[in-house]
Protein backbone atom coordinates (compact mmCIF):
# COMPACT_ATOMS: atom_id res chain seq x y z
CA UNK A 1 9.23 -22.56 8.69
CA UNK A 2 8.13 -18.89 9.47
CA UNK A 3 10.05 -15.75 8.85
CA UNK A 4 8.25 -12.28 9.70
CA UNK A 5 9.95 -9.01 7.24
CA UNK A 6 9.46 -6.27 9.56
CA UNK A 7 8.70 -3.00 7.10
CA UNK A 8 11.98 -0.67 9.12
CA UNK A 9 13.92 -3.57 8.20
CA UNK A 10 13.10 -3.49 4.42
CA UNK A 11 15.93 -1.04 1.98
CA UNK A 12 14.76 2.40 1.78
CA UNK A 13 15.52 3.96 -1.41
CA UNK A 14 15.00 8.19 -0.96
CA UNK A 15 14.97 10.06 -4.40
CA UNK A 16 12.56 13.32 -2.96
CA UNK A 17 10.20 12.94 -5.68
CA UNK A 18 10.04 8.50 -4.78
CA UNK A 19 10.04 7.09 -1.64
CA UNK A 20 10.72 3.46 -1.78
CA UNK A 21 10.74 0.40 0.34
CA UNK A 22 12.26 -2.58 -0.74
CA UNK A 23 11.24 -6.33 0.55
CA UNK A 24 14.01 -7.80 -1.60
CA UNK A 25 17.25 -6.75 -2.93
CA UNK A 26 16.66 -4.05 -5.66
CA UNK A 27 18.57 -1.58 -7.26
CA UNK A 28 21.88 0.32 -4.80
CA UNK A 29 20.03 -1.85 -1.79
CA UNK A 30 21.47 -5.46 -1.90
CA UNK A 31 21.16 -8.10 0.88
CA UNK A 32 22.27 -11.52 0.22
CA UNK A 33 19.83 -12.83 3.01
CA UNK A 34 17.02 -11.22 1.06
CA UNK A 35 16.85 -11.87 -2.29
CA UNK A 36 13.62 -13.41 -2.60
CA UNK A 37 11.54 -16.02 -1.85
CA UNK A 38 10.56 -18.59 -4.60
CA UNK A 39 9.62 -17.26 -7.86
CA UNK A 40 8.70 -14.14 -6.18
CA UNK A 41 11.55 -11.54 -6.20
CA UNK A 42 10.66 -8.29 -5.77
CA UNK A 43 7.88 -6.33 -3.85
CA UNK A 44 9.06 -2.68 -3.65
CA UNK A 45 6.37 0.07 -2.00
CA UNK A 46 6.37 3.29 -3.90
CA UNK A 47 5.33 6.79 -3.25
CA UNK A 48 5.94 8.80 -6.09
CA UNK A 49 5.41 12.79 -6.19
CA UNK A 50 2.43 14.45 -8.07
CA UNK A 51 3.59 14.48 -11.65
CA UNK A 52 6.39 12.66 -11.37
CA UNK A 53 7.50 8.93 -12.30
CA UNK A 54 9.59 6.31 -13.92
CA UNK A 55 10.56 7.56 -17.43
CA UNK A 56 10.83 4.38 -20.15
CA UNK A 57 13.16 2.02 -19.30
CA UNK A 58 13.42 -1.66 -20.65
CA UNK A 59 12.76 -5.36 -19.07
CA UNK A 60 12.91 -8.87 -20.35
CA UNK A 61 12.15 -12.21 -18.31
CA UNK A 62 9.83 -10.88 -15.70
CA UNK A 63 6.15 -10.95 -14.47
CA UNK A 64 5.42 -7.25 -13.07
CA UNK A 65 2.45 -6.69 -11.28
CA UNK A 66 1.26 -2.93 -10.28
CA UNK A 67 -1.44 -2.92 -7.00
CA UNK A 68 -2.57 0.84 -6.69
CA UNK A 69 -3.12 1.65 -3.09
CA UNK A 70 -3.95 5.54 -3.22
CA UNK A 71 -3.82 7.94 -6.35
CA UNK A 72 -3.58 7.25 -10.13
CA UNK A 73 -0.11 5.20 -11.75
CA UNK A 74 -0.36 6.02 -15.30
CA UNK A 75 1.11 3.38 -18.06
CA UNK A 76 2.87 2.92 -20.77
CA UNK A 77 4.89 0.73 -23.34
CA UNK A 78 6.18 -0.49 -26.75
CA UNK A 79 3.21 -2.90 -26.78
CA UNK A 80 1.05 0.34 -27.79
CA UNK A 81 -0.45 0.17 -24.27
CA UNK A 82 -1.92 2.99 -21.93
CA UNK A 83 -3.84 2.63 -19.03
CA UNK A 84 -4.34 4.48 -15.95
CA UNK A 85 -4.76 1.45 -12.49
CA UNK A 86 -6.46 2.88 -9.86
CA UNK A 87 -7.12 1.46 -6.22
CA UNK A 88 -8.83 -1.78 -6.92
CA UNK A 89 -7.16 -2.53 -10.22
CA UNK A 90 -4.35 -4.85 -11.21
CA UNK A 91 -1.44 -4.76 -13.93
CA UNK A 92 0.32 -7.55 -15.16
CA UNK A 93 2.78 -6.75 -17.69
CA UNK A 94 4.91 -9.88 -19.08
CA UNK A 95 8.20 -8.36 -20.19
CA UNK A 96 9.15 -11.69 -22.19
CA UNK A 97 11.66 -11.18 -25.19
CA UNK A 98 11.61 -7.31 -24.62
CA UNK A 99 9.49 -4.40 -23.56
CA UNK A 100 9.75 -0.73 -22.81
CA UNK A 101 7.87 0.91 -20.06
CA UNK A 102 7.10 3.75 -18.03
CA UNK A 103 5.43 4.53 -15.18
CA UNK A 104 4.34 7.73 -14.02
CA UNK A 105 1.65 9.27 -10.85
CA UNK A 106 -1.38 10.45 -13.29
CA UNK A 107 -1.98 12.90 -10.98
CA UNK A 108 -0.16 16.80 -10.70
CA UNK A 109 -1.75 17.39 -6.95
CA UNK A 110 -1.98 14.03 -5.14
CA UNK A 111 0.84 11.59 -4.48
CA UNK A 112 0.57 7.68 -5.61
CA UNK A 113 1.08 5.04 -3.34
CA UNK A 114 1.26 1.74 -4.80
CA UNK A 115 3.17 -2.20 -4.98
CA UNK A 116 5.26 -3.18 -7.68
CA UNK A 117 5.68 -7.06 -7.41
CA UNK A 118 8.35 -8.87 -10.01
CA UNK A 119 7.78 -12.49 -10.26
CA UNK A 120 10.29 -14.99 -12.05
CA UNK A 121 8.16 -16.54 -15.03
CA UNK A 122 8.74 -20.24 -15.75
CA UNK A 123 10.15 -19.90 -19.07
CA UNK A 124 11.79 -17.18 -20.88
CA UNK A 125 11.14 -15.95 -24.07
CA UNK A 126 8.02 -15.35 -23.24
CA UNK A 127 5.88 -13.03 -26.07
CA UNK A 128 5.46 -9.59 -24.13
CA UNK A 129 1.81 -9.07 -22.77
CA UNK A 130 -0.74 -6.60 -20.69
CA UNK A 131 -3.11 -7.17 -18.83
CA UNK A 132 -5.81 -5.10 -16.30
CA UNK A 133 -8.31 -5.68 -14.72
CA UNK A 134 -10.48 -3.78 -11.35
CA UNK A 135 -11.51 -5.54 -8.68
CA UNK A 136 -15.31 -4.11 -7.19
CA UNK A 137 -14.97 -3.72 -3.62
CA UNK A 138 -17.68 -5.95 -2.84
CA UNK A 139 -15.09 -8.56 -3.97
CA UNK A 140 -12.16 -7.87 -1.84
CA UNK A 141 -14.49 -7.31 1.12
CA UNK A 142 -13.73 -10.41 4.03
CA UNK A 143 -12.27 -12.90 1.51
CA UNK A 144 -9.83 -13.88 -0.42
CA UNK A 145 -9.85 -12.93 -3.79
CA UNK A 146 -7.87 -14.43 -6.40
CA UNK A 147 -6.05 -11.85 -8.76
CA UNK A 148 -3.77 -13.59 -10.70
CA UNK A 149 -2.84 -17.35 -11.21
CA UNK A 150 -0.91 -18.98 -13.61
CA UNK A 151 -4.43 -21.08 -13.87
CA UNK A 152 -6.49 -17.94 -14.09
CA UNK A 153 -10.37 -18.03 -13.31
CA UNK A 154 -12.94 -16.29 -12.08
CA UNK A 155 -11.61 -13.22 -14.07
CA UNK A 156 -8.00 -13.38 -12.68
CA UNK A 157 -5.51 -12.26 -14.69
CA UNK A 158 -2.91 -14.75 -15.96
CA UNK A 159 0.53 -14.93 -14.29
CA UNK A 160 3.35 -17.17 -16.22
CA UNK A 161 4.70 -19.13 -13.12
CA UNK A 162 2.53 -21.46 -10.54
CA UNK A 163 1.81 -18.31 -8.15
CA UNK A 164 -1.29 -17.64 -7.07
CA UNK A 165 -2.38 -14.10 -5.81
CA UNK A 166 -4.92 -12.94 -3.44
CA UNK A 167 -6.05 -9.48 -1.92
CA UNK A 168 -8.48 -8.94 0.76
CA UNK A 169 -9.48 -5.81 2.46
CA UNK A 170 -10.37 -7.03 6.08
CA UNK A 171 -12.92 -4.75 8.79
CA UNK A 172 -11.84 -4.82 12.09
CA UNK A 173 -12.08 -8.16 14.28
CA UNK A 174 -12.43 -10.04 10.23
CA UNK A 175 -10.42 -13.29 10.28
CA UNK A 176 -9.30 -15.42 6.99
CA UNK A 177 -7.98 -18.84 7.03
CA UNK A 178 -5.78 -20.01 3.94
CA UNK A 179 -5.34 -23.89 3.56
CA UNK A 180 -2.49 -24.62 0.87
CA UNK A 181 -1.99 -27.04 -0.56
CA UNK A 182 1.15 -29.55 0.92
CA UNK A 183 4.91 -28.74 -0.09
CA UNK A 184 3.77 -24.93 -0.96
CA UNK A 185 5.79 -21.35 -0.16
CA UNK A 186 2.76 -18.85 1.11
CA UNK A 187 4.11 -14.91 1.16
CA UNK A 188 1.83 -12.71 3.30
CA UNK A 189 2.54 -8.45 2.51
CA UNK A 190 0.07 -6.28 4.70
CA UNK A 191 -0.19 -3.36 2.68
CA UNK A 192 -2.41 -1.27 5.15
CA UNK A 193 -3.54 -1.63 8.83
CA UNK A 194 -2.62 -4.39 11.25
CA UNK A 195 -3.36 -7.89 11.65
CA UNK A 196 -2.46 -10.77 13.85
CA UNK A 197 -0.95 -14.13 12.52
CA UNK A 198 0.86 -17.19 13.80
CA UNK A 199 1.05 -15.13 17.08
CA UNK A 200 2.61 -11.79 16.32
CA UNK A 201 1.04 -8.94 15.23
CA UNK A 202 2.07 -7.67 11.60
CA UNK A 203 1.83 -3.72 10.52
CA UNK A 204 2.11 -2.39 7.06
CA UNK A 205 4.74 -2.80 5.05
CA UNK A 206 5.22 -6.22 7.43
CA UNK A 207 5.89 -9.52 5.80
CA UNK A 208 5.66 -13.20 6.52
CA UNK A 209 6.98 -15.89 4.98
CA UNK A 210 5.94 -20.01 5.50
CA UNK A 211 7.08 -22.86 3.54
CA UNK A 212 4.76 -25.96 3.54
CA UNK A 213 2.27 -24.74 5.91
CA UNK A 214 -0.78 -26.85 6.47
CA UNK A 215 -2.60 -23.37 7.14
CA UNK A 216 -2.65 -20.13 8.36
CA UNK A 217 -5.06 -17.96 10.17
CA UNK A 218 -5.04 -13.88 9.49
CA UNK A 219 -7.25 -12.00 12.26
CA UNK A 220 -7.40 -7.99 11.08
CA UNK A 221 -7.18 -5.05 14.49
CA UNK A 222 -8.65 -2.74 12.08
CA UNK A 223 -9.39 -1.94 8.54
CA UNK A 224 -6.54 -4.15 6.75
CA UNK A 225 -5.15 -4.74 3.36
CA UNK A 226 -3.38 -7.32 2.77
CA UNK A 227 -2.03 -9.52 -0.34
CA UNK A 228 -1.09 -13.38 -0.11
CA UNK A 229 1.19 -15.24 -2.63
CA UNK A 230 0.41 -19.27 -2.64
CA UNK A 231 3.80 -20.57 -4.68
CA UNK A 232 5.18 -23.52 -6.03
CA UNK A 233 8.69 -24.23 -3.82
């Protein structure tokens, strides 16, 4: 199975000071035929205002991942945490039994663009956690790098559910294959430029969706970033 997310189809939530696109039901924006897609369940794109943000305001029972595209997002929680993520750098934040957070753009001239990914863990109760963790370019460059995984190597943070997250920042005419293995759910989000995959051309804030592939092929029509989620059904 395939399913492209087209990024005008995707809820648009319009505060002046955010600007946000939702993947997935989130929030006022509910749609029953998108409410996720394995243990991933949210992937909202945010622009948020200079100096302005998400003041604290409580989880429990979720992975929540923060990928800075442009700008500065500013953290912090009840854990004691914060941090500022910058392009390049990764958040994972388990919310477990309880945690307070806020987010805010670090910056009072220059908007933040960024993805804030919710994952389902595979147990709740979870003790509360942070993690971060930057990327080099050099890394993300033509491959696929691993970012998370709940078996984490190669300095990939750890994720509580069998999802495994990868970035790479294509140049133009770059292609990427991705073998799974069988019976797996593989999420594709371009967050910048355009690429070509299983025939159709994808744009950012474009999705795909497969479920037990036996591989896929991206080819990039420019400079392209894109993430990949390789899940457990």
């Amino acid at each position: 199975m395939h399913v492209t997310r087209r990024s005008a189809d995707r809820g648009l939530a319009d505060f002046g000071w955010l600007k946000s696109r939702h993947t997935f039901s989130f929030g006022d924006y509910y749609d029953p035929a998108h409410m996720g897609f394995g243990p991933l369940r949210v992937i909202n794109e945010d622009q948020v205002a200079p100096g302005q943000g998400f003041g604290k305001h409580p989880h429990r029972d979720m992975e929540i991942l923060s990928w800075v595209l442009e700008g500065t997002l500013e953290h912090k929680d009840s854990l004691g945490t914060g941090a500022q993520i910058y392009p390049g750098e990764l958040q994972r934040m388990s919310a477990g039994t309880g945690v307070m957070h806020s987010e805010f753009n670090g910056s009072k001239t220059e908007p933040v663009h960024f993805l804030q990914i919710w994952v389902i863990p595979n147990r709740s109760g979870l003790t509360p956690s942070y993690e971060q963790h930057r990327f080099p370019p050099q890394e993300l460059a033509n491959q696929w790098r691993l970012l998370a995984s709940g078996k984490p190597r190669n300095g990939a943070l750890t994720i509580h559910q069998d999802v495994e997250l990868y970035a790479t920042r294509l140049g133009t005419g770059q292609h990427l294959d991705h073998v799974p293995s069988p019976g797996r759910k593989l999420w594709l989000q371009v967050a910048r430029g355009t690429i070509a995959t299983g025939g159709e051309v994808l744009s950012a804030g474009d999705g795909a969706a497969w479920s037990d592939p036996p591989s896929i092929r991206v080819t990039s029509k420019g400079d392209a970033e894109l993430l990949l989620f390789d899940m457990a059904p």
